[in-house]
C-alpha atoms as a PDB file:
ATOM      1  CA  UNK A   1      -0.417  25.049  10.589  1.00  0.00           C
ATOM      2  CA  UNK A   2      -0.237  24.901   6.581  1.00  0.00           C
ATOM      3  CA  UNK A   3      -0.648  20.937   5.633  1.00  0.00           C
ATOM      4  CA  UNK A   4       2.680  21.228   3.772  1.00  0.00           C
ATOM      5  CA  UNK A   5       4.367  22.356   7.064  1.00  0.00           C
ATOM      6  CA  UNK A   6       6.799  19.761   8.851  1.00  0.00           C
ATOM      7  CA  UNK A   7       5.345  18.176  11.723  1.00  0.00           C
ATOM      8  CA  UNK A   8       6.822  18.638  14.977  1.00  0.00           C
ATOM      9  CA  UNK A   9       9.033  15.438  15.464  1.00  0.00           C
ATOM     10  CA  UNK A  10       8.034  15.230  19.128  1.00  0.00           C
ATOM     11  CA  UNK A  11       4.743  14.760  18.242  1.00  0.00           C
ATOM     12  CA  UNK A  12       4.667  13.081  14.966  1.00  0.00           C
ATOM     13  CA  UNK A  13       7.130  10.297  16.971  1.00  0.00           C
ATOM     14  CA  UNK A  14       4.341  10.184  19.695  1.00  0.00           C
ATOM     15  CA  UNK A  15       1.415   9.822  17.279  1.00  0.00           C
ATOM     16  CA  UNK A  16       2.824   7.094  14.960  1.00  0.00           C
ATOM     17  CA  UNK A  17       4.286   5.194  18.208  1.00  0.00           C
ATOM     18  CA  UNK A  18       0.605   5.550  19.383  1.00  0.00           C
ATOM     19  CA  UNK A  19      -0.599   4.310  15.745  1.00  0.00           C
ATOM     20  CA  UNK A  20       1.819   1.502  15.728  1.00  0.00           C
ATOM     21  CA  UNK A  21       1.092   0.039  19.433  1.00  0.00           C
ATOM     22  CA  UNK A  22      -3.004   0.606  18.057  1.00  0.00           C
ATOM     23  CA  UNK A  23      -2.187  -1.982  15.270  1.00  0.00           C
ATOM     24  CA  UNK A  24      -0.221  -4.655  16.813  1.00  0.00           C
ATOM     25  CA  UNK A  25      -3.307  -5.119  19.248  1.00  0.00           C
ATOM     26  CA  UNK A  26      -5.551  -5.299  16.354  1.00  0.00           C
ATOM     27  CA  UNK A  27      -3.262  -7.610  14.003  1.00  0.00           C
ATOM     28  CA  UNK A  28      -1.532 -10.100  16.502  1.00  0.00           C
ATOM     29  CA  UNK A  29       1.819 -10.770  16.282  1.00  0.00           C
ATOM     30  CA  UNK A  30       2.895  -9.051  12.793  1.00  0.00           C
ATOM     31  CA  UNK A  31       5.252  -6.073  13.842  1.00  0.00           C
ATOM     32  CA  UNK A  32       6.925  -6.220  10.735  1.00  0.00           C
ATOM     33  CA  UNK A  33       3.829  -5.905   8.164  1.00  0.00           C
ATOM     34  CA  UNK A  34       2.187  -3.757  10.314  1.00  0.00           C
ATOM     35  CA  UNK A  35       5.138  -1.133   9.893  1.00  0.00           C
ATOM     36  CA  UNK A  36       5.714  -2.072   6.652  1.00  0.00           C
ATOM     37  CA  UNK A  37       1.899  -1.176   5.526  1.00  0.00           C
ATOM     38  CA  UNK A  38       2.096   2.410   8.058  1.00  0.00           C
ATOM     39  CA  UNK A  39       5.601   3.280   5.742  1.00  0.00           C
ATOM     40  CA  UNK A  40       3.351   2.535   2.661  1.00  0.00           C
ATOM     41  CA  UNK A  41       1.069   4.919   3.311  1.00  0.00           C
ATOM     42  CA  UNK A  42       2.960   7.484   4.465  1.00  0.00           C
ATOM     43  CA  UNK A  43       5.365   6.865   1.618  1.00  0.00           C
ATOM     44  CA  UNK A  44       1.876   8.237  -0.327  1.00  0.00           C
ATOM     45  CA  UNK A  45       1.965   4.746  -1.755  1.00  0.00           C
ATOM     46  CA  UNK A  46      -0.745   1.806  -2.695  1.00  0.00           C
ATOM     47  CA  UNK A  47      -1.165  -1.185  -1.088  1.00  0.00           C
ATOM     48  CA  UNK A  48      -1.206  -4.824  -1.869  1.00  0.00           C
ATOM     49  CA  UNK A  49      -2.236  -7.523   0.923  1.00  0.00           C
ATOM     50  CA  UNK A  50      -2.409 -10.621  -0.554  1.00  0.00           C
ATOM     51  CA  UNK A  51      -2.717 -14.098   1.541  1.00  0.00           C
ATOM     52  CA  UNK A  52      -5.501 -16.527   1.893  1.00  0.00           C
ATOM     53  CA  UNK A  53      -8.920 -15.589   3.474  1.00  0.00           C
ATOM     54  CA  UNK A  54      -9.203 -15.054   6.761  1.00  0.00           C
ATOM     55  CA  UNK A  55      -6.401 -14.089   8.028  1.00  0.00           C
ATOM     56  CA  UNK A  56      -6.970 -10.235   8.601  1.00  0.00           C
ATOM     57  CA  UNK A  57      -6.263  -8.566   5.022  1.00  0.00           C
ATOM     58  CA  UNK A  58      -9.913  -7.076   5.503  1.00  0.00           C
ATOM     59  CA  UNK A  59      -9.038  -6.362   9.485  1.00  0.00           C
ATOM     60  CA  UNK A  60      -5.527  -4.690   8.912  1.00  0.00           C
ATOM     61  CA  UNK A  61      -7.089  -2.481   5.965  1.00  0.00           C
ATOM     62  CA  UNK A  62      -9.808  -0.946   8.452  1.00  0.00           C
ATOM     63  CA  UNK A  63      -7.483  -0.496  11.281  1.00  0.00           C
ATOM     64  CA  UNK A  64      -4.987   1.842   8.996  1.00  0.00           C
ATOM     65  CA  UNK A  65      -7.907   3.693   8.160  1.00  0.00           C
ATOM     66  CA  UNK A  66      -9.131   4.081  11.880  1.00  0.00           C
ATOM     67  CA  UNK A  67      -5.333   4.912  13.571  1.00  0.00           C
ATOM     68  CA  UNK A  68      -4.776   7.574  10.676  1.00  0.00           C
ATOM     69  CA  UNK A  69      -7.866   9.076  11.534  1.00  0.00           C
ATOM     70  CA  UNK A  70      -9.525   8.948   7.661  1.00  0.00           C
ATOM     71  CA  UNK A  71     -12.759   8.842   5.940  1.00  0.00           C
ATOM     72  CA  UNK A  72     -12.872   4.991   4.075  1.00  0.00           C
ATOM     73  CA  UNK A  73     -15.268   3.642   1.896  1.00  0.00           C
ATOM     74  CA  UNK A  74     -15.054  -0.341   1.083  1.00  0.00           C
ATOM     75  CA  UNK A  75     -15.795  -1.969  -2.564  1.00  0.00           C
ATOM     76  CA  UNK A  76     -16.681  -5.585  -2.779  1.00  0.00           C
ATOM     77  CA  UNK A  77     -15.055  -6.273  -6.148  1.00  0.00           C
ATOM     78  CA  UNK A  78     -16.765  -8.871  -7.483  1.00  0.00           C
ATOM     79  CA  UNK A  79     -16.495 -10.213 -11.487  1.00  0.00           C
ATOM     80  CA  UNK A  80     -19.947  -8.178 -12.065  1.00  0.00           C
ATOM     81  CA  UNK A  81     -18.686  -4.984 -10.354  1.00  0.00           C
ATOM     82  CA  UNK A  82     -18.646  -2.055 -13.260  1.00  0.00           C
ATOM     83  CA  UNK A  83     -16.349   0.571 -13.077  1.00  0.00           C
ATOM     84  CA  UNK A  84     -19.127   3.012 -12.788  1.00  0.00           C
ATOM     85  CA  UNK A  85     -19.795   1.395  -9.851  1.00  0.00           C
ATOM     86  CA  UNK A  86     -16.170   2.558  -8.259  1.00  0.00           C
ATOM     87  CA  UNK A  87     -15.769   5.875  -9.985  1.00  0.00           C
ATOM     88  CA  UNK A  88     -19.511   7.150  -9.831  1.00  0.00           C
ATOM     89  CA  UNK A  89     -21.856   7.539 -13.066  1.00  0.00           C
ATOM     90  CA  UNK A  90     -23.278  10.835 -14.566  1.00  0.00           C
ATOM     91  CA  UNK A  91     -27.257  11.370 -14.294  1.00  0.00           C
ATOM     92  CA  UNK A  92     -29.657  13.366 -16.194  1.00  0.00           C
ATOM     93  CA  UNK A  93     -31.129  15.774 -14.372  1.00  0.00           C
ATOM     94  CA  UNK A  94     -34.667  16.756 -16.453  1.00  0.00           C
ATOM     95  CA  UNK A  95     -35.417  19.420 -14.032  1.00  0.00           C
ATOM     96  CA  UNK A  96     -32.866  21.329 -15.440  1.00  0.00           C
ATOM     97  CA  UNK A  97     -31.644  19.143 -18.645  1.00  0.00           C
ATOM     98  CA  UNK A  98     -28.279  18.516 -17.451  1.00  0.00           C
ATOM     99  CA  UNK A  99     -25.993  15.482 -16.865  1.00  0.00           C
ATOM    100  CA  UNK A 100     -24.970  15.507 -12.674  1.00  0.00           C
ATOM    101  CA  UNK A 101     -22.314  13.527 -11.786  1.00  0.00           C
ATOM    102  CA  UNK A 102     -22.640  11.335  -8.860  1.00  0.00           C
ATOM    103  CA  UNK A 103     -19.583  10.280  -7.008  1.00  0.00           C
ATOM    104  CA  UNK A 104     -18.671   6.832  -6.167  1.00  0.00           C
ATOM    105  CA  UNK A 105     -16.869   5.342  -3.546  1.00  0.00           C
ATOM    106  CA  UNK A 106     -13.452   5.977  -4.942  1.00  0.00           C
ATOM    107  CA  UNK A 107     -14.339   9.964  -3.624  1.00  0.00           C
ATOM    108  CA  UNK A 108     -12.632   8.856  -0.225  1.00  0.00           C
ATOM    109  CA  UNK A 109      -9.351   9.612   1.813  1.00  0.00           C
ATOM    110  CA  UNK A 110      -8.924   5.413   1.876  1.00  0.00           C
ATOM    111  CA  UNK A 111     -10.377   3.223  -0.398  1.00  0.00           C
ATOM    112  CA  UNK A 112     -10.948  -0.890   0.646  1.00  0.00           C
ATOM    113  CA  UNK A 113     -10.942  -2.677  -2.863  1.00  0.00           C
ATOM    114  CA  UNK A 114     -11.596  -6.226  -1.255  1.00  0.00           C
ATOM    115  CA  UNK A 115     -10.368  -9.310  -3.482  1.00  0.00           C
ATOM    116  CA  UNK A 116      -9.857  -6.471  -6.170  1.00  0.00           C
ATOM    117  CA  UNK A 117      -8.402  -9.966  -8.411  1.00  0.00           C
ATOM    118  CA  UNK A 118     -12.358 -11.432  -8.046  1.00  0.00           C
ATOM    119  CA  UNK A 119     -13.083  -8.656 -10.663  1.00  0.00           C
ATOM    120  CA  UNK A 120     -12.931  -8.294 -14.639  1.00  0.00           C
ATOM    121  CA  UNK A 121      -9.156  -6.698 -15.971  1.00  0.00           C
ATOM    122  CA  UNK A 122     -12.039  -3.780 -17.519  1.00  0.00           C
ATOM    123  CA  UNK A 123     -13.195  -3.350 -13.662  1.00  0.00           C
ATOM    124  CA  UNK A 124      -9.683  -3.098 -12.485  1.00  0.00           C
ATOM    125  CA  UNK A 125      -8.132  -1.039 -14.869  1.00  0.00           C
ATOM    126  CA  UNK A 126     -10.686   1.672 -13.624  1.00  0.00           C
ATOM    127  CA  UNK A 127      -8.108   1.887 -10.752  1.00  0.00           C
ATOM    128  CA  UNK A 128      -5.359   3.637 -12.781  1.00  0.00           C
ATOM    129  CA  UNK A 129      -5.537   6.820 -12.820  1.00  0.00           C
ATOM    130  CA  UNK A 130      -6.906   7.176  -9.499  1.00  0.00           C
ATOM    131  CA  UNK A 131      -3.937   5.191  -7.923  1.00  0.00           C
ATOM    132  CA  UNK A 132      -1.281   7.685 -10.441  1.00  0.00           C
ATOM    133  CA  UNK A 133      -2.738  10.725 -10.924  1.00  0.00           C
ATOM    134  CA  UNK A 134      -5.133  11.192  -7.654  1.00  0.00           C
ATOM    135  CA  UNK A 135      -7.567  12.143  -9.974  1.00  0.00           C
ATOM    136  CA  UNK A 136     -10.453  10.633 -12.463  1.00  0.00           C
ATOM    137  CA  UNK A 137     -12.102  11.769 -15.483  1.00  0.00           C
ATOM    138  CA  UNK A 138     -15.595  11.290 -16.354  1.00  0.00           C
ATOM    139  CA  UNK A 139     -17.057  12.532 -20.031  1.00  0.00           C
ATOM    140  CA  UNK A 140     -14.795  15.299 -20.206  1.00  0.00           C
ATOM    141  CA  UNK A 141     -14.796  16.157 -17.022  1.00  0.00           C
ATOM    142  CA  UNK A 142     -11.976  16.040 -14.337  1.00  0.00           C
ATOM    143  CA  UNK A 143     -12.528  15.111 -10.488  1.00  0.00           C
ATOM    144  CA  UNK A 144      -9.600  15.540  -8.293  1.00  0.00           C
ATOM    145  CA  UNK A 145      -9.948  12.898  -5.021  1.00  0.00           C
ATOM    146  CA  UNK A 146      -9.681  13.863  -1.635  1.00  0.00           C
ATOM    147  CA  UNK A 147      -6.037  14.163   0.110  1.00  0.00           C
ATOM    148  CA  UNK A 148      -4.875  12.157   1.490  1.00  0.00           C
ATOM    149  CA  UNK A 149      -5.904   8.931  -1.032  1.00  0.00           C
ATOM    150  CA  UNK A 150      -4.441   5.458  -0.897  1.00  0.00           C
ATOM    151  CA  UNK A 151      -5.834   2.430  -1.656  1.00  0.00           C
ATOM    152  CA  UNK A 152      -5.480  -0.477  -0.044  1.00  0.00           C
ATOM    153  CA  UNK A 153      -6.262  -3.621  -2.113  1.00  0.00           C
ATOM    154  CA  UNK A 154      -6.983  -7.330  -0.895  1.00  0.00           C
ATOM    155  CA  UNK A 155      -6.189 -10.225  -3.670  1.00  0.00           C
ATOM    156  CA  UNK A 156      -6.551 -13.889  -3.029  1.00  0.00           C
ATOM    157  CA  UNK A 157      -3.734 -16.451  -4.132  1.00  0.00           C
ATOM    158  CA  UNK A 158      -4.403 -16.698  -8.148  1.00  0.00           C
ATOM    159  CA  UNK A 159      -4.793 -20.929  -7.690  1.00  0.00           C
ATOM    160  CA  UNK A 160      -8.297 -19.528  -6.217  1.00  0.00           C
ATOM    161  CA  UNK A 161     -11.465 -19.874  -7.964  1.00  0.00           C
ATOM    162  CA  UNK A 162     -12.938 -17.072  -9.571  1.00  0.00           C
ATOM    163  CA  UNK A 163      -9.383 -14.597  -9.219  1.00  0.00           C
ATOM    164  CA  UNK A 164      -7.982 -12.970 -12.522  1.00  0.00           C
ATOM    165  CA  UNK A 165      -4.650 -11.567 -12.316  1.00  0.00           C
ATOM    166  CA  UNK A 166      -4.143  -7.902 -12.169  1.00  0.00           C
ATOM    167  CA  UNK A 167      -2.237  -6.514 -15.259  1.00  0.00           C
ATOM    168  CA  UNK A 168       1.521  -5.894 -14.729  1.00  0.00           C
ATOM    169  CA  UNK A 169       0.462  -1.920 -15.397  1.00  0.00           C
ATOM    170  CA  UNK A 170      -1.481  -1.950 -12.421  1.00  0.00           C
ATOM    171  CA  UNK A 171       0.702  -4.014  -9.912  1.00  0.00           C
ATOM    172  CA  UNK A 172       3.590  -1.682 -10.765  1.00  0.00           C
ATOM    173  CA  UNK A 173       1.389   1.456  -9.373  1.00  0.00           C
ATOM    174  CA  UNK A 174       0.859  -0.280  -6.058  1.00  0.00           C
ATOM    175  CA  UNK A 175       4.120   0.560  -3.893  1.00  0.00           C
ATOM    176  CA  UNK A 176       4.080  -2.571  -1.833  1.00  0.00           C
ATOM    177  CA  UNK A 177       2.894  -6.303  -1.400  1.00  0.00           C
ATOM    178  CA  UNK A 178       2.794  -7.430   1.768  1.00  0.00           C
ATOM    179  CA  UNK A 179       1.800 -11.270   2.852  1.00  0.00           C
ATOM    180  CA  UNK A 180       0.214 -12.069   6.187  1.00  0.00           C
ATOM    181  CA  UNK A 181       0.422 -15.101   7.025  1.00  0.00           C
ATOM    182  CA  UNK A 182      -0.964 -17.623   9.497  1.00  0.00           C
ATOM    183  CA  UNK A 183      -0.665 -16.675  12.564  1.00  0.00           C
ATOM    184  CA  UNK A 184       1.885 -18.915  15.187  1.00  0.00           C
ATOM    185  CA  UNK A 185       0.114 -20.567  17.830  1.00  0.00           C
ATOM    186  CA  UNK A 186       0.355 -18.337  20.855  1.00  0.00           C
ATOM    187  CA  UNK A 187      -1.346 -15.299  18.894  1.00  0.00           C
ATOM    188  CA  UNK A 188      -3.449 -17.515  16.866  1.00  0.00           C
ATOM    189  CA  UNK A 189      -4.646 -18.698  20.699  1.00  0.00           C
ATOM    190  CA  UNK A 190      -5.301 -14.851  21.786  1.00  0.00           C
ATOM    191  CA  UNK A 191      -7.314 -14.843  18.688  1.00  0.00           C
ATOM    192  CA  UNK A 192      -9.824 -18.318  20.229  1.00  0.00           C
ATOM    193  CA  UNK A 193     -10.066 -16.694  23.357  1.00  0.00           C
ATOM    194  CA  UNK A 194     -10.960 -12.914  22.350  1.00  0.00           C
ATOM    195  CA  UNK A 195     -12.634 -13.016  19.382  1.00  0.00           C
ATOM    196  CA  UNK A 196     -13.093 -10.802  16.056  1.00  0.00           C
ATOM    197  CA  UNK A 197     -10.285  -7.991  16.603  1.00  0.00           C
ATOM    198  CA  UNK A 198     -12.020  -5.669  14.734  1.00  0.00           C
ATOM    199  CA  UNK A 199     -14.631  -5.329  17.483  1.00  0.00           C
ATOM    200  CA  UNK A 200     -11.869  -3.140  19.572  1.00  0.00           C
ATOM    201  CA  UNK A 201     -11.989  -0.371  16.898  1.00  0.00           C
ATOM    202  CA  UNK A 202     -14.760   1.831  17.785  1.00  0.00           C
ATOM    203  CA  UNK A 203     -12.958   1.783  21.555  1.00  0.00           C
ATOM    204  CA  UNK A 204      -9.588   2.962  20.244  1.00  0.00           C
ATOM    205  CA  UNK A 205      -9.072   6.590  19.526  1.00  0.00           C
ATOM    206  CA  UNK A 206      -7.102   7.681  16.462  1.00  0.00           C
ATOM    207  CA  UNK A 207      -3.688   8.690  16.719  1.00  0.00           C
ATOM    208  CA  UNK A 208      -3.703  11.081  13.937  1.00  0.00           C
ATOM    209  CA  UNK A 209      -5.685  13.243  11.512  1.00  0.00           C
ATOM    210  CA  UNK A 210      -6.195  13.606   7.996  1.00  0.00           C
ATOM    211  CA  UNK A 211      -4.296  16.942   8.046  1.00  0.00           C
ATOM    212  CA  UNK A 212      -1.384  15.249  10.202  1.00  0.00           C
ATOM    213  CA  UNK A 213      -1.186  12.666   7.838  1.00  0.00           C
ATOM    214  CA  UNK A 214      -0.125  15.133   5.202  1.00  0.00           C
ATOM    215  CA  UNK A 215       2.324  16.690   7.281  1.00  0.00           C
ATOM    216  CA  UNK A 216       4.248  13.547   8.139  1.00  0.00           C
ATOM    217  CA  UNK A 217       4.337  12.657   4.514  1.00  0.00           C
ATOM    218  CA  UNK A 218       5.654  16.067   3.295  1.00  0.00           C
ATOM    219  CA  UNK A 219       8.249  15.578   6.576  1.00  0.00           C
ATOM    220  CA  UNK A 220       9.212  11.463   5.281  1.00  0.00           C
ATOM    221  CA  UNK A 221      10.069  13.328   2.017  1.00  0.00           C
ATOM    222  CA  UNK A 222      12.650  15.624   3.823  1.00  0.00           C
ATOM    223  CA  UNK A 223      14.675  11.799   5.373  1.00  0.00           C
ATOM    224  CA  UNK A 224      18.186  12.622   3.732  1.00  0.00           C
ATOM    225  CA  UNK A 225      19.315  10.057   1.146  1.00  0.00           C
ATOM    226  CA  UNK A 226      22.818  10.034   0.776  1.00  0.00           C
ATOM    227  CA  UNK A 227      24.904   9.513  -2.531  1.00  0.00           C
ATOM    228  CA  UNK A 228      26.206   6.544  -1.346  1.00  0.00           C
ATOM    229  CA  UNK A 229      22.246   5.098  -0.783  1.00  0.00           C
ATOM    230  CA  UNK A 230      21.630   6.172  -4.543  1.00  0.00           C
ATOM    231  CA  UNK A 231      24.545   4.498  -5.198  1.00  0.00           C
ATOM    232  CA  UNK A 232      23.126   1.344  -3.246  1.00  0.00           C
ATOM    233  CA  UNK A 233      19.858   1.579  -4.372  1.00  0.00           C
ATOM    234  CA  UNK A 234      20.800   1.899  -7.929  1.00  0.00           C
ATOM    235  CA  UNK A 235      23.154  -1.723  -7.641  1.00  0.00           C
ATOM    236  CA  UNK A 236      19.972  -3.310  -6.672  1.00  0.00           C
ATOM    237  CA  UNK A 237      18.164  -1.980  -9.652  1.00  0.00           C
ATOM    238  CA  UNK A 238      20.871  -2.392 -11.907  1.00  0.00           C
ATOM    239  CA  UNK A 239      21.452  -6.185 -10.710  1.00  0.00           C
ATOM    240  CA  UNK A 240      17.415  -7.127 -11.463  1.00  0.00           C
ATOM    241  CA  UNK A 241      18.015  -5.833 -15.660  1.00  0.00           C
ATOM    242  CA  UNK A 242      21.087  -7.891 -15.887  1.00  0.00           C
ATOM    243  CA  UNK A 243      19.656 -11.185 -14.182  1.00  0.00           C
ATOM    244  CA  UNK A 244      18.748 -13.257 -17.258  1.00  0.00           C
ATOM    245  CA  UNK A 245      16.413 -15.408 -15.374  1.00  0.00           C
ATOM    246  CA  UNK A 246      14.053 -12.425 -15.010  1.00  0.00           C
ATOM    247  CA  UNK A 247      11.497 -11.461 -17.136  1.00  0.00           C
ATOM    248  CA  UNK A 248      11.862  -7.559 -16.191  1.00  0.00           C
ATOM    249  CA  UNK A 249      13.930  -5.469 -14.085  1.00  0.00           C
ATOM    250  CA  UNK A 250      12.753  -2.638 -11.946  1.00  0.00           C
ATOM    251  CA  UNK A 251      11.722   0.426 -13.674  1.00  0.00           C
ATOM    252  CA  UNK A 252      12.714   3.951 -12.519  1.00  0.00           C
ATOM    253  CA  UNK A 253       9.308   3.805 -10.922  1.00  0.00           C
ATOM    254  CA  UNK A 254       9.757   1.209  -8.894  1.00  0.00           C
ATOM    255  CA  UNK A 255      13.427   2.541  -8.256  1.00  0.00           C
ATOM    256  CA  UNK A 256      11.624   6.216  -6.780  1.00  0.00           C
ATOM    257  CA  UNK A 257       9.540   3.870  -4.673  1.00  0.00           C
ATOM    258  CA  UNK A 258      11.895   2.123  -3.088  1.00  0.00           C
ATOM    259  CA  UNK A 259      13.805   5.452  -1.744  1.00  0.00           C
ATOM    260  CA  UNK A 260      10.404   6.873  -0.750  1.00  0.00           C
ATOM    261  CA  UNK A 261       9.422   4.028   1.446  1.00  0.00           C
ATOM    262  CA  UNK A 262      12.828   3.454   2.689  1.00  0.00           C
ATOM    263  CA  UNK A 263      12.391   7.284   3.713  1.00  0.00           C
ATOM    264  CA  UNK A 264       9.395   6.484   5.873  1.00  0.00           C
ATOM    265  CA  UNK A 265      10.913   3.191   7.286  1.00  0.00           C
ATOM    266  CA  UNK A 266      13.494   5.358   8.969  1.00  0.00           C
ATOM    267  CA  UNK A 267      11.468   8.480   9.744  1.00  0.00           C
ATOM    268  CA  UNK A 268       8.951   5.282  11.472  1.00  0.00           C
ATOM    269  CA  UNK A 269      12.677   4.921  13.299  1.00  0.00           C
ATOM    270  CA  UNK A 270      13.245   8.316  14.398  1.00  0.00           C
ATOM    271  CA  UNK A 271      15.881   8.740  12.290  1.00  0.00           C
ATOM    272  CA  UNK A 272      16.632  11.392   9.885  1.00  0.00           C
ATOM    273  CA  UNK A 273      18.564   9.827   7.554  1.00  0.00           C
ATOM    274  CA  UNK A 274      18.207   6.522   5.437  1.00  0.00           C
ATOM    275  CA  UNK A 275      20.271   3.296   6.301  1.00  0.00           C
ATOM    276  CA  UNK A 276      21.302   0.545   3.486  1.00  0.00           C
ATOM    277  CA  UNK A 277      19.346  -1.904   6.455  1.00  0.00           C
ATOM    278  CA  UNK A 278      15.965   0.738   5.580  1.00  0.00           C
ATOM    279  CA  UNK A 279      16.807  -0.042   1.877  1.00  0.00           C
ATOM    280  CA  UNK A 280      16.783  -3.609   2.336  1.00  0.00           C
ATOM    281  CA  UNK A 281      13.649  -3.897   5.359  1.00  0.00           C
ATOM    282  CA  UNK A 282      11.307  -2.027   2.823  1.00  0.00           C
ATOM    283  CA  UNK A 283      12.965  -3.819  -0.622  1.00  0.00           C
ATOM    284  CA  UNK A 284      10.951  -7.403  -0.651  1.00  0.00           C
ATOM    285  CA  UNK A 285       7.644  -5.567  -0.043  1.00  0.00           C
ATOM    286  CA  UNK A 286       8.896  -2.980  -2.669  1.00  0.00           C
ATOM    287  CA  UNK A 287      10.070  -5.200  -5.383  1.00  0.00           C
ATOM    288  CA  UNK A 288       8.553  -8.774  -5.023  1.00  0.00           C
ATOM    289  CA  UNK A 289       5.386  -8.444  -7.226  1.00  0.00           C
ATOM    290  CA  UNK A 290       7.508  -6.427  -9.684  1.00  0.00           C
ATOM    291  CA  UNK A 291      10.001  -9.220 -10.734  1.00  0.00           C
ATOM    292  CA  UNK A 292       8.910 -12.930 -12.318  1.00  0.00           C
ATOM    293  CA  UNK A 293      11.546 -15.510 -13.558  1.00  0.00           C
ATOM    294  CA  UNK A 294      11.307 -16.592 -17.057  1.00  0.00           C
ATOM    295  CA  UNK A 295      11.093 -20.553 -16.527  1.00  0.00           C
ATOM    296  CA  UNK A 296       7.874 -20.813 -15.040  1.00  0.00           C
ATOM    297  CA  UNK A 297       8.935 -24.362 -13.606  1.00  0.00           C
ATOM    298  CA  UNK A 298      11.417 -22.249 -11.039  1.00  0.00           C
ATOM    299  CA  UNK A 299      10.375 -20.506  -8.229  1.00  0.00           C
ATOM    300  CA  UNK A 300       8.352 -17.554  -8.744  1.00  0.00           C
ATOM    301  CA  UNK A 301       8.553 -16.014  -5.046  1.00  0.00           C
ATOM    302  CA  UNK A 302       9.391 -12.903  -5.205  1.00  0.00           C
ATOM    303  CA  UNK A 303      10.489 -12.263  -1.837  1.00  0.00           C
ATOM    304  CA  UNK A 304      12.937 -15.130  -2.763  1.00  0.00           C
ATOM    305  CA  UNK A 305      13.613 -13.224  -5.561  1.00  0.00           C
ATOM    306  CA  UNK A 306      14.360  -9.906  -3.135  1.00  0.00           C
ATOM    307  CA  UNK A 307      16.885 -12.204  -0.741  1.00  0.00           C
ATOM    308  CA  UNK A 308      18.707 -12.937  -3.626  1.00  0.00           C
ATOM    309  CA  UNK A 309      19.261  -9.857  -4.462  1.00  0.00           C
ATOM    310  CA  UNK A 310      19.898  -8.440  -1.137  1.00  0.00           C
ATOM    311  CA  UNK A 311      23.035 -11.211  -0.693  1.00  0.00           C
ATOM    312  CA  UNK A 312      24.031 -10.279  -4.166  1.00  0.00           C
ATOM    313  CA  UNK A 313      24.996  -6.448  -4.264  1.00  0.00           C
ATOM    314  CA  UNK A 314      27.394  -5.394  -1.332  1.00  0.00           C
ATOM    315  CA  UNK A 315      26.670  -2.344   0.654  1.00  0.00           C
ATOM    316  CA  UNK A 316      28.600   0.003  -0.062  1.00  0.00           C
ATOM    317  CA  UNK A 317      31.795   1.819   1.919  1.00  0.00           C
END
């Protein structure tokens, strides 16, 4: 079957219910982030996972790559990493008297960038055009990256030690943030008894393939989105540029985002069509490390931020 082809819906249900029930036994008790990272990535967006350490960010990233079935490398950023040391560097070859380029670990279907906020702003920004274009240019020299490619990043709270923020530029390319959290006490007491989850990887078989991958995220893309949705979606966008106590609103960017992964909540739903309630299950995740107040004394959570707004623009009829 050609990789652009639409995936049987029989069997792309069965595989992602497969992938789903794989990652809730991996990452106890967080149904919703757990879908909400699978509809990233087959959204063909970036993602975010920022909490404290040690509470699975590392864990969850492996497990997506394992239940899609992908080739993954992992990147310790650290505040000496170089971004030759992400992209790959070019060699001379005397033998022949040539320059060979040697790929890094960016050259991979999912890329870990661990604490990627541990690193310089120089180091991160090496990200960009891998995360936009899929590509990444070298000398003069252009390298396309393997399909599919998502990263998924790890970040530490910014009151850490050692952290540096990652530039607005470079949040805005990621298509979702999503926050673990502690875990309550009857899966946090699963977690005493049985030990390091990520142990039951190598036992669990992937439910898809790189090449099924592709064709569920050409089929999300198909989802219909109705006028009326635009209409919705465009009410929420509209109501972030005219909130004075916002630094920003939502650019068109973040706008297309939002519709994609709304798409792939409801094609995780089996449904064919997108719902206002997809709009606003994907929209905190979408849109929280997009928006900032201005007073820096108020509240700067932007899921807060994303309830507000949620209570604030009526569906429409």
């Amino acid at each position: 079957m050609n990789a652009a082809a639409a995936m049987d819906p029989d069997s792309a249900a069965l595989a992602l219910q497969r992938a789903v029930q794989t990652l809730e036994t991996i990452i106890l008790g967080k149904p919703a982030q757990v879908r909400l990272c699978l509809a990233c990535l087959l959204a063909r967006g970036h993602l975010l996972i920022e909490d404290v350490p040690g509470v699975g960010k590392t864990t969850l990233a492996h497990a997506l790559a394992h239940v899609l079935g992908l080739a993954w490398q992992r990147v310790q950023f650290t505040s000496d990493l170089l971004p030759s040391d992400i992209i790959g560097v070019s060699i001379f070859d005397r033998a022949h008297q040539q320059f060979n380029f040697r790929q890094g670990p960016i050259f991979t279907q999912l890329l870990l960038a661990d604490e990627v906020n541990r690193a310089s702003p120089r180091t991160q920004s090496a990200l960009l055009e891998a995360m936009e274009e899929r590509q990444v240019s070298v000398d003069i020299t252009t390298y396309r990256l393997p399909e599919p490619f998502f990263v998924v990043a790890t970040q530490n709270p910014h009151e850490q030690l050692g952290t540096f923020s990652l530039p607005e530029s470079q949040l805005d390319r990621f298509l979702m943030r999503v926050t673990l959290g502690y875990p309550d006490a009857e899966h946090e007491r699963e977690l005493l008894r049985s030990g390091e989850r990520r142990d039951l990887l190598p036992h669990l078989p992937p439910a898809l393939t790189p090449e099924a991958v592709i064709r569920v995220q050409h089929d999300v893309r198909t989802v219909h989105v109705s006028d009326a949705l635009l209409d919705y979606a465009q009410a929420l966008i509209a109501r972030t540029r005219d909130r004075s106590d916002l630094k920003l609103g939502l650019s068109p960017r973040a706008g297309q985002g939002l519709i994609r992964a709304a798409q792939a909540w409801a094609y995780l739903a089996g449904r064919r069509a997108v719902l206002p309630e997809d709009v606003q299950a994907v929209l905190p995740a979408v849109v929280a490390h997009r928006l900032e107040r201005r007073d820096p004394a108020g509240s700067d959570d932007g899921q807060a931020i994303a309830r507000e707004l949620i209570l604030a623009v009526p569906i429409p009829p």
